[in-house]
C-alpha atoms as a PDB file:
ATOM      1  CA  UNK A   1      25.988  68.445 147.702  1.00  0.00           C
ATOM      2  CA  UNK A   2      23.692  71.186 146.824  1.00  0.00           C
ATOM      3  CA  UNK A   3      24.905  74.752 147.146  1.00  0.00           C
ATOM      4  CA  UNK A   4      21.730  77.188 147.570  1.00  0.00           C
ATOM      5  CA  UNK A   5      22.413  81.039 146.396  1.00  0.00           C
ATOM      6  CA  UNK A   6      20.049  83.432 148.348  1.00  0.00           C
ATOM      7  CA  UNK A   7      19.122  86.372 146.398  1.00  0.00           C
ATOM      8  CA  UNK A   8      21.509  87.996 148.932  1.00  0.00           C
ATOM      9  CA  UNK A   9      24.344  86.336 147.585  1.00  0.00           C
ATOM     10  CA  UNK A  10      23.163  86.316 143.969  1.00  0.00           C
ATOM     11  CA  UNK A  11      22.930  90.816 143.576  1.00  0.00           C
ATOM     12  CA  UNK A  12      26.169  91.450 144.434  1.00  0.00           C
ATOM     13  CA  UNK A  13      27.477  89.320 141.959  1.00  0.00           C
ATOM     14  CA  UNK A  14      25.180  89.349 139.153  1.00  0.00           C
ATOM     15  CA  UNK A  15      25.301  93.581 139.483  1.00  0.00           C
ATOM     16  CA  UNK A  16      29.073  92.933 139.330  1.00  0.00           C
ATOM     17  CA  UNK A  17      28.734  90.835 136.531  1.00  0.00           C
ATOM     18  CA  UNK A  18      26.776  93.259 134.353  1.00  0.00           C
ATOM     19  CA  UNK A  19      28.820  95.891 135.244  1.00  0.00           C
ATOM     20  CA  UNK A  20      32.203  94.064 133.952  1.00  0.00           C
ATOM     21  CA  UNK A  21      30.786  92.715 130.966  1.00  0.00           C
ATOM     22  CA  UNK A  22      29.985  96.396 129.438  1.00  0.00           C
ATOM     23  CA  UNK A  23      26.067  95.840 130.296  1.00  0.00           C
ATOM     24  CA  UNK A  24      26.427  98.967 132.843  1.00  0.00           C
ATOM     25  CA  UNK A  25      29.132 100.590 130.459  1.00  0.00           C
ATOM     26  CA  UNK A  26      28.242 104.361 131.145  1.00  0.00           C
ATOM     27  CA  UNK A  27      27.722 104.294 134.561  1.00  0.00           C
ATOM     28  CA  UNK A  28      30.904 101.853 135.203  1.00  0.00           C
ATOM     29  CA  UNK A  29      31.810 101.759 138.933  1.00  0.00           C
ATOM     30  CA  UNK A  30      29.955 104.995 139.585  1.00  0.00           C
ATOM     31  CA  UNK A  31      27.144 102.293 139.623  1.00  0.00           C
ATOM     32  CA  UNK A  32      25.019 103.423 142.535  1.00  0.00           C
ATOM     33  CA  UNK A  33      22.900  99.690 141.940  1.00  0.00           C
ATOM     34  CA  UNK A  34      26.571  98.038 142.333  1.00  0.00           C
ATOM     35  CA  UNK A  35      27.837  99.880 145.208  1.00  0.00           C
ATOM     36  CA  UNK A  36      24.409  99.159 146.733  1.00  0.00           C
ATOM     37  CA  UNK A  37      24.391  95.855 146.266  1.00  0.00           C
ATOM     38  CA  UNK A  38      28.356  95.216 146.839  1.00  0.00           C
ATOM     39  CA  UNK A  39      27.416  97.283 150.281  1.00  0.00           C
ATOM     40  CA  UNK A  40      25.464  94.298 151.792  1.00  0.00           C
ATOM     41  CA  UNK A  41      29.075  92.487 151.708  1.00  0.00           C
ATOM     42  CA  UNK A  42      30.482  92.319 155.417  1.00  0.00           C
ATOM     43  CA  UNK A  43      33.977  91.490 154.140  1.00  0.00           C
ATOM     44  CA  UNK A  44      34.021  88.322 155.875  1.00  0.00           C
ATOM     45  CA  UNK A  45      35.232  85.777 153.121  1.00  0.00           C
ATOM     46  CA  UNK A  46      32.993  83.399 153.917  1.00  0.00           C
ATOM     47  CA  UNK A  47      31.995  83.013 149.874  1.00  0.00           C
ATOM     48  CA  UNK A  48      35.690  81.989 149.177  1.00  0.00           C
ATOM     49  CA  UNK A  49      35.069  79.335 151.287  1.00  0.00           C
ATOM     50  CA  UNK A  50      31.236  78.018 150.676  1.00  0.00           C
ATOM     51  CA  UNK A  51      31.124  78.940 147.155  1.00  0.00           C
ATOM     52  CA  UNK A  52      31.501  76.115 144.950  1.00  0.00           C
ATOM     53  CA  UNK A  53      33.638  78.513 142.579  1.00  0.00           C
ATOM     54  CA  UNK A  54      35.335  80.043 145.714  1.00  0.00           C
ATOM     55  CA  UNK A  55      33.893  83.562 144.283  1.00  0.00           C
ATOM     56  CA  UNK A  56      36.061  86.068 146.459  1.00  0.00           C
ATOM     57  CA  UNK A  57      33.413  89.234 146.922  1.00  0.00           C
ATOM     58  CA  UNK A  58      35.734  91.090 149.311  1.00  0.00           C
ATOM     59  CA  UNK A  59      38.696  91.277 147.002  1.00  0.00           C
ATOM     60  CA  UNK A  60      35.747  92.202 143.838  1.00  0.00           C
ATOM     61  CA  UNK A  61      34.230  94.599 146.741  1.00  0.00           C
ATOM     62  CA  UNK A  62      38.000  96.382 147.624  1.00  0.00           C
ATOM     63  CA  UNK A  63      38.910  96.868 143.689  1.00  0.00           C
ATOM     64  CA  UNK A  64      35.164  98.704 143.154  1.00  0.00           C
ATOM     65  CA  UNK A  65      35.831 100.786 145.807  1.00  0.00           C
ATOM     66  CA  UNK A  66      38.789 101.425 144.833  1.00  0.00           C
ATOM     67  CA  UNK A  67      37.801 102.299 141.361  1.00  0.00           C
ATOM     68  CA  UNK A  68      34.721 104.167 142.415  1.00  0.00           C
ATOM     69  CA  UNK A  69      36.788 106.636 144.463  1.00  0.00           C
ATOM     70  CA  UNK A  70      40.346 106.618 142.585  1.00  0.00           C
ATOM     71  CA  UNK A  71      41.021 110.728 142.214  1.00  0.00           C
ATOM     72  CA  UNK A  72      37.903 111.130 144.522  1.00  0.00           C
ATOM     73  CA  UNK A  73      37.097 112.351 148.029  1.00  0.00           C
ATOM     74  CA  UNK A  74      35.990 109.544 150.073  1.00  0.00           C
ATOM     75  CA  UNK A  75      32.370 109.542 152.202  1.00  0.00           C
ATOM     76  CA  UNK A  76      33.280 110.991 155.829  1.00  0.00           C
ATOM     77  CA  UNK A  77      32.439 108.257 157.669  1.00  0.00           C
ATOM     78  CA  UNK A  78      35.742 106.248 155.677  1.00  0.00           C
ATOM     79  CA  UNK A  79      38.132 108.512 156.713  1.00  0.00           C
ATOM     80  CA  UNK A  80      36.844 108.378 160.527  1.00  0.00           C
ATOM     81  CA  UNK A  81      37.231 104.885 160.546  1.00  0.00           C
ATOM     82  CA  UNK A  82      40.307 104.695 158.416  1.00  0.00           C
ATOM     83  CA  UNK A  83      41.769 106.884 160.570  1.00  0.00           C
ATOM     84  CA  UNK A  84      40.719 105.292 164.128  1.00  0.00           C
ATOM     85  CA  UNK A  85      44.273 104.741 165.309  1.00  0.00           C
ATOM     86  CA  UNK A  86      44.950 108.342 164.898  1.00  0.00           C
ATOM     87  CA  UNK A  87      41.806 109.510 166.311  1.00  0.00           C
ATOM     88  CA  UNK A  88      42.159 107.323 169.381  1.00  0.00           C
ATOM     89  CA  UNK A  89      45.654 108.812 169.845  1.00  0.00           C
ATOM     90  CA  UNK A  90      44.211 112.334 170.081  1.00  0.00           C
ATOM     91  CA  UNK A  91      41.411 111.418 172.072  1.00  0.00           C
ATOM     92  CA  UNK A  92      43.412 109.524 174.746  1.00  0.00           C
ATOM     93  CA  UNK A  93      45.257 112.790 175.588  1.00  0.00           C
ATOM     94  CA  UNK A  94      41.838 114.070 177.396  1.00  0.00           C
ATOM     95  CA  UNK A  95      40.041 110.692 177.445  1.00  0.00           C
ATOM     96  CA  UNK A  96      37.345 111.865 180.005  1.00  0.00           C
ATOM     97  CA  UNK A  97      36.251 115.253 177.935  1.00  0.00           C
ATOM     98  CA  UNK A  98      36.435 112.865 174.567  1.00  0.00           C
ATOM     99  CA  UNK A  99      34.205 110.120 176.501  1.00  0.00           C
ATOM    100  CA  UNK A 100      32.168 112.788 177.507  1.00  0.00           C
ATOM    101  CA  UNK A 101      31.614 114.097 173.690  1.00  0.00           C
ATOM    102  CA  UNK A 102      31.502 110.812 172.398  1.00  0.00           C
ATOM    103  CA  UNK A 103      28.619 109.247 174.749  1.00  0.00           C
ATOM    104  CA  UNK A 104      26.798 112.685 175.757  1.00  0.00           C
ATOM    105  CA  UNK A 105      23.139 113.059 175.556  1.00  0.00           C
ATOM    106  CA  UNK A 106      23.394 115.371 172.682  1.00  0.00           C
ATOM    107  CA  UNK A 107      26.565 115.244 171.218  1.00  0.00           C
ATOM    108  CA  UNK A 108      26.441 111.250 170.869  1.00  0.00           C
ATOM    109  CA  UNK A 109      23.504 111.117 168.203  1.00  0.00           C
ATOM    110  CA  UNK A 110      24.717 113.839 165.897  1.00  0.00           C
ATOM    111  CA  UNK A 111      28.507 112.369 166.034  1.00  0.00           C
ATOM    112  CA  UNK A 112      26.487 108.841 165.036  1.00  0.00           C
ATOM    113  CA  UNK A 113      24.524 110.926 162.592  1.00  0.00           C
ATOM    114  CA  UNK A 114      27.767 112.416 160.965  1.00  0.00           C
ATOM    115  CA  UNK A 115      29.638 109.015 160.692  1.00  0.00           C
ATOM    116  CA  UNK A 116      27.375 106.799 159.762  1.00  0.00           C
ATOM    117  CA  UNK A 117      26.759 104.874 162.788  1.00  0.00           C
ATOM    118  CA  UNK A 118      23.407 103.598 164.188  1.00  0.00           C
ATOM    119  CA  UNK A 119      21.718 105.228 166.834  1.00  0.00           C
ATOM    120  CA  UNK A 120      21.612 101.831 168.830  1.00  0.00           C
ATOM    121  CA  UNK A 121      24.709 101.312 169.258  1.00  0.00           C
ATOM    122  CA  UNK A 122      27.169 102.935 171.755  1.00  0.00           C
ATOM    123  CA  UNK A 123      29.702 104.842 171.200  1.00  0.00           C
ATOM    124  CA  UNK A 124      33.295 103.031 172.525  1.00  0.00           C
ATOM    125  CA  UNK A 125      34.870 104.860 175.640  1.00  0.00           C
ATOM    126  CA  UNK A 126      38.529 105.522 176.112  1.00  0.00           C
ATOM    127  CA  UNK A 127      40.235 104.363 178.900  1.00  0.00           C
ATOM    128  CA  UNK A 128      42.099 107.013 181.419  1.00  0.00           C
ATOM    129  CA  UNK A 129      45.500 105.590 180.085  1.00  0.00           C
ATOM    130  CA  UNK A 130      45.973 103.876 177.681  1.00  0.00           C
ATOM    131  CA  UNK A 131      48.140 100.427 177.392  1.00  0.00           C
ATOM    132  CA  UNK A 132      51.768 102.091 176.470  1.00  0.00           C
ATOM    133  CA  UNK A 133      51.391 104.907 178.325  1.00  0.00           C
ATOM    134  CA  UNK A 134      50.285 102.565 181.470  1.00  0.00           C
ATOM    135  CA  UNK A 135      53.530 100.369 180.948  1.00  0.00           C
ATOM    136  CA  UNK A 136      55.839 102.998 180.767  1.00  0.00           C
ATOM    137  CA  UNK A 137      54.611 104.126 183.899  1.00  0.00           C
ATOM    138  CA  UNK A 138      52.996 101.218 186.038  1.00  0.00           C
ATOM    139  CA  UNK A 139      54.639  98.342 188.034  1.00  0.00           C
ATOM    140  CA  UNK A 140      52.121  96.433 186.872  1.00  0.00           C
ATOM    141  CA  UNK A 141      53.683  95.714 184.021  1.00  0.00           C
ATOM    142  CA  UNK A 142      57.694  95.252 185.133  1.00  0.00           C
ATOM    143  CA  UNK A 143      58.266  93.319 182.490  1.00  0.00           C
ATOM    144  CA  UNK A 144      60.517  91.397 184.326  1.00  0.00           C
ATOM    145  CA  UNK A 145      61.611  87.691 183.002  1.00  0.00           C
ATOM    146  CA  UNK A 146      61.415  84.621 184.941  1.00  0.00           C
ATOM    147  CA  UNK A 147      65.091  84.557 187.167  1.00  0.00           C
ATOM    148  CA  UNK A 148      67.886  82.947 185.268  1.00  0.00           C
ATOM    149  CA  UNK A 149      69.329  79.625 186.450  1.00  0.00           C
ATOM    150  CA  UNK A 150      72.008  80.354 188.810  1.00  0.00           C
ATOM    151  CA  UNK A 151      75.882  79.427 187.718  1.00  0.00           C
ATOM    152  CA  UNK A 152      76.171  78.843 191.530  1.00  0.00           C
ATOM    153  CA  UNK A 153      73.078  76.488 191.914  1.00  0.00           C
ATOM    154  CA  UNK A 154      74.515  73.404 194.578  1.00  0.00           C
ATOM    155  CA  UNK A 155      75.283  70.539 191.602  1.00  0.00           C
ATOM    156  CA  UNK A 156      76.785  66.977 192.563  1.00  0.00           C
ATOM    157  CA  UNK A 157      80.538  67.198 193.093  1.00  0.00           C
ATOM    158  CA  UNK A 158      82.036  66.613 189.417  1.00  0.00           C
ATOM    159  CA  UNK A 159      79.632  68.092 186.992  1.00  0.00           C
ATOM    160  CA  UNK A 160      79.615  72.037 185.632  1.00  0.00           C
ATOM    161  CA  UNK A 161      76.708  74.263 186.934  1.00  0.00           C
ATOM    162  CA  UNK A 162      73.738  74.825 183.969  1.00  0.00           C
ATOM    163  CA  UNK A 163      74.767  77.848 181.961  1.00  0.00           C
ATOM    164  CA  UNK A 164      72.369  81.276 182.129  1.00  0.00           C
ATOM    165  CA  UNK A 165      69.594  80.699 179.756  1.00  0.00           C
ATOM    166  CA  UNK A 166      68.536  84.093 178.151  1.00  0.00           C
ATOM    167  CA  UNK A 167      64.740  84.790 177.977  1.00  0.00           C
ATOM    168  CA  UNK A 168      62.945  84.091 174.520  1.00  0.00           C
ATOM    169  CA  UNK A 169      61.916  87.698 173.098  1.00  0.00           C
ATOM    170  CA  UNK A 170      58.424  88.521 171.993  1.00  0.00           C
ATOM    171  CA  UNK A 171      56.881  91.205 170.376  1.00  0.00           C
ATOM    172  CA  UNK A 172      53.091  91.801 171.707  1.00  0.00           C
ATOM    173  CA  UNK A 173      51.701  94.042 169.297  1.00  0.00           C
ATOM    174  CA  UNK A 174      49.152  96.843 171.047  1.00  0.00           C
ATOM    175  CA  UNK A 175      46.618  97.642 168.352  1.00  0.00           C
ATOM    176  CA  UNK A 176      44.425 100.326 168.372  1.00  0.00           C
ATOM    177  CA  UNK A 177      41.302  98.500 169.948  1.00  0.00           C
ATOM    178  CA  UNK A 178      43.560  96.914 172.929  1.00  0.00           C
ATOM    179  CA  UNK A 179      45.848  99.678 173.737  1.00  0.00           C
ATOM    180  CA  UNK A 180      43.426 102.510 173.893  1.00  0.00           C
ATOM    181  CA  UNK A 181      39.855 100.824 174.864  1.00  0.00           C
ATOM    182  CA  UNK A 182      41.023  97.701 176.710  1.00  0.00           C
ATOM    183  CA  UNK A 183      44.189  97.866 177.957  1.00  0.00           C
ATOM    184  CA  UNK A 184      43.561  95.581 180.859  1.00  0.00           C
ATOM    185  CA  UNK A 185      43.840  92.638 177.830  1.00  0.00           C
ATOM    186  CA  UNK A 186      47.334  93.224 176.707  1.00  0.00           C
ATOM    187  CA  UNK A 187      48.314  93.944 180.583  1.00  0.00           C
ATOM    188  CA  UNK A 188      46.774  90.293 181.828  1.00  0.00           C
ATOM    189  CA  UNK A 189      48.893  89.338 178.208  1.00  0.00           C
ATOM    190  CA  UNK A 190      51.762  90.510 179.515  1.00  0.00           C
ATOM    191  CA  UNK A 191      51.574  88.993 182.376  1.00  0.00           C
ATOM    192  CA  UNK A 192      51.157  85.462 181.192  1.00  0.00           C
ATOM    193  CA  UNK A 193      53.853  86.060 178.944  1.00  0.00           C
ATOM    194  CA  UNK A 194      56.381  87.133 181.498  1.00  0.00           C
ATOM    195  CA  UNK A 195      55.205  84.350 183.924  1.00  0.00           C
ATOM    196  CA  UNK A 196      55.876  81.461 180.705  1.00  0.00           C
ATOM    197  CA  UNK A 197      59.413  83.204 181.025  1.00  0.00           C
ATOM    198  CA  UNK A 198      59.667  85.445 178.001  1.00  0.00           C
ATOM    199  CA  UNK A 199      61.161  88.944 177.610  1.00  0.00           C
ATOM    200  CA  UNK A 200      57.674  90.852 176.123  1.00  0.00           C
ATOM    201  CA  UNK A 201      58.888  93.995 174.129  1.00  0.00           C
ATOM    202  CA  UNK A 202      56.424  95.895 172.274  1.00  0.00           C
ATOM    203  CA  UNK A 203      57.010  98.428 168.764  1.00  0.00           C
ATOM    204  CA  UNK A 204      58.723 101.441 169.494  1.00  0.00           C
ATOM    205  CA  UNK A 205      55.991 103.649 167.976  1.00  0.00           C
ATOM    206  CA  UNK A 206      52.546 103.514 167.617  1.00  0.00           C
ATOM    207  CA  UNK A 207      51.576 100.404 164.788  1.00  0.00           C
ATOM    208  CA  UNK A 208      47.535 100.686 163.894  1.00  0.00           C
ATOM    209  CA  UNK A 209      45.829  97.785 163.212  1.00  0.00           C
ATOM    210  CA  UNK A 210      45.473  97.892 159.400  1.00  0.00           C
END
């Protein structure tokens, strides 16, 4: 089998290379042409998979960052993303004015312009409520296990009615994403969960997703 490395593939790692053999010794990982090139890494792990020497470029990428801004302040757009969850939380308090901000006419392309985003995308909208604050308040989601087998269920003369069989507990975890932008998919999760017969119970505060 022959493995073909794209000059795509190749920078990142030959940058990275120079850089850790002392070839990029003053500049170190305040390399701009290794941030550059380790920036064209989508942090999928696919190389530690296809490459033949299962060459891990996220874990290299994480550690330069790392490096690079250790005692540092961090680009803005990091910290917006970094802190979504927290963000989100705010924003879901007045989710029509933050939608509003977020995808206005000409609010939308200098929020884009500060964080780093591109112009063609859109911006994600809030929903009016989001997925905890719906179930604590909706009968929607009742939560509600399938009905325990009777004790006094009609059995054939001589034999002991089927003990109550507690529901199975399980945790559905709302992350950020799901619980403020798409609740609907943890409600219709719910739901299948509590029709299979379990007892769904989420975290008692807020978990982000990473």
């Amino acid at each position: 089998e022959i493995y073909t490395l794209s000059l795509h593939d190749a920078l990142p790692i030959c940058l990275l290379w120079e850089m850790l053999s002392g070839a990029l010794r003053k500049e170190g990982f305040q390399s701009k042409a290794v941030h550059q090139a380790l920036d064209l890494c989508l942090s999928c792990k696919a190389c530690k998979t296809e490459c033949p020497v299962a060459v891990d470029m996220t874990a290299y990428k994480s550690e330069f960052l790392a490096q690079r801004y250790k005692h540092r302040p961090h680009p803005l757009h990091h910290y917006v993303f970094g802190f979504a969850d927290l963000l989100a939380r705010m924003g879901s308090i007045f989710p029509a004015l933050t939608n509003a901000v977020l995808t206005g006419p000409l609010t939308s392309p200098l929020i884009k312009r500060i964080v780093g985003v591109a112009q063609e995308r859109k911006m994600p909208r809030l929903a009016a409520k989001s997925y905890r604050k719906a179930r604590s308040v909706s009968d929607e989601t009742t939560n509600v296990p399938r009905p325990l087998i009777r004790q006094n269920a009609a059995k054939p003369e001589g034999q002991l009615a089927a003990p109550q069989v507690p529901p199975q507990v399980v945790i559905l975890w709302p992350d950020t994403w799901n619980n403020y932008y798409h609740p609907q998919t943890l409600i219709a999760a719910e739901r299948v969960l509590t029709q299979a017969g379990f007892r769904v119970q989420i975290p008692k505060r807020p978990i982000c997703c990473g």
